[in-house]
C-alpha atoms as a PDB file:
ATOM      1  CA  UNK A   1       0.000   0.000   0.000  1.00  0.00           C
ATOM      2  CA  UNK A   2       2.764   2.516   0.974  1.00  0.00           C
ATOM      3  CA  UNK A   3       4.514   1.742  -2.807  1.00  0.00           C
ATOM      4  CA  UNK A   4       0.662   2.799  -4.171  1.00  0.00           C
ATOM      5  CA  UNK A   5       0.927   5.761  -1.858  1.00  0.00           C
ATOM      6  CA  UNK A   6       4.030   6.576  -3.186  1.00  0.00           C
ATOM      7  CA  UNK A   7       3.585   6.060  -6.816  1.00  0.00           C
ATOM      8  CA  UNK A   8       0.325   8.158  -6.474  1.00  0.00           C
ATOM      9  CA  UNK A   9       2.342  11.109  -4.879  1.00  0.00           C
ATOM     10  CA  UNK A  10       4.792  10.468  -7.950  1.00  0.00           C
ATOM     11  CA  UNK A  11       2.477  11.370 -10.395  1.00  0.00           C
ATOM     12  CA  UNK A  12       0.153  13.880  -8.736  1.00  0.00           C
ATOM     13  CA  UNK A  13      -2.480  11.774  -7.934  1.00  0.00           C
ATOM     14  CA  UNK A  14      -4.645  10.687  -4.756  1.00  0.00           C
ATOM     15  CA  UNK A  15      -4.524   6.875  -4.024  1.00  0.00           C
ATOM     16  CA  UNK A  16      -7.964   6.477  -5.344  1.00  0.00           C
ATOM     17  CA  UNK A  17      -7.030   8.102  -8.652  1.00  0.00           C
ATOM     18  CA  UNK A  18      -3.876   5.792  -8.973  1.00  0.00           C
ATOM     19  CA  UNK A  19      -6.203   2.885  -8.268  1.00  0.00           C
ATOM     20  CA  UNK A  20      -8.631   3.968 -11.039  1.00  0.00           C
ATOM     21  CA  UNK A  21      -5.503   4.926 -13.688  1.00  0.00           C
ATOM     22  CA  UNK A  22      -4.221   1.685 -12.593  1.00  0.00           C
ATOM     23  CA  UNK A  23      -7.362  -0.039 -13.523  1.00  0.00           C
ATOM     24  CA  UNK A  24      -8.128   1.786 -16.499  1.00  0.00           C
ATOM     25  CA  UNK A  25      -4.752   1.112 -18.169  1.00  0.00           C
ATOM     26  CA  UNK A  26      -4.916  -3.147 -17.515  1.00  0.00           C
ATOM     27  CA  UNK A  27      -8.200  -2.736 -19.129  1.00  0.00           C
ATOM     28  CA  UNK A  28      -7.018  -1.103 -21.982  1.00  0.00           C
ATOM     29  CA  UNK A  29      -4.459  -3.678 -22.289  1.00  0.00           C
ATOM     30  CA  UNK A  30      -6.801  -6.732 -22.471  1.00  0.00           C
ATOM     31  CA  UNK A  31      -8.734  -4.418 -24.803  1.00  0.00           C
ATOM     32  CA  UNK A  32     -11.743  -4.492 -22.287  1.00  0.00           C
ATOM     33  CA  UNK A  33     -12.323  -1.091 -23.159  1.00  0.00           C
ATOM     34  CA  UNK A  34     -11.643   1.434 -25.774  1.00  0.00           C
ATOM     35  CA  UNK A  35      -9.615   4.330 -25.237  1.00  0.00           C
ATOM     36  CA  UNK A  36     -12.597   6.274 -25.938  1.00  0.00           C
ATOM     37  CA  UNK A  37     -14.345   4.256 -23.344  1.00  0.00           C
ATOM     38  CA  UNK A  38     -12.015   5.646 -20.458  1.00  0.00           C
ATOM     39  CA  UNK A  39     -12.655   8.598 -17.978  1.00  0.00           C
ATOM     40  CA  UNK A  40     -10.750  11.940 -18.437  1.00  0.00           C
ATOM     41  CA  UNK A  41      -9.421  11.781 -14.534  1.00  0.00           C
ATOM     42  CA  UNK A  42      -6.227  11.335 -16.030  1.00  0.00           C
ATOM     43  CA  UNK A  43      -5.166  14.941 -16.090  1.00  0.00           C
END
């Protein structure tokens, strides 16, 4: 958790937004989703 903490801090982002970038990007990956598909929390 700390490492998630960390990383999140990183790249100017709260843990819950790392969680969802994290999520969003393995999704994109397996092609679950479309990159249109995703959520513009990213900035």
């Amino acid at each position: 958790m700390a490492a998630l903490e960390k990383w999140a801090a990183d790249e100017f982002r709260s843990l819950n937004g790392q969680i969802v970038y994290l999520l969003d990007q393995a999704l994109k990956k397996e092609k679950r989703i479309k990159n249109k598909e995703t959520t513009d929390k990213e900035t």
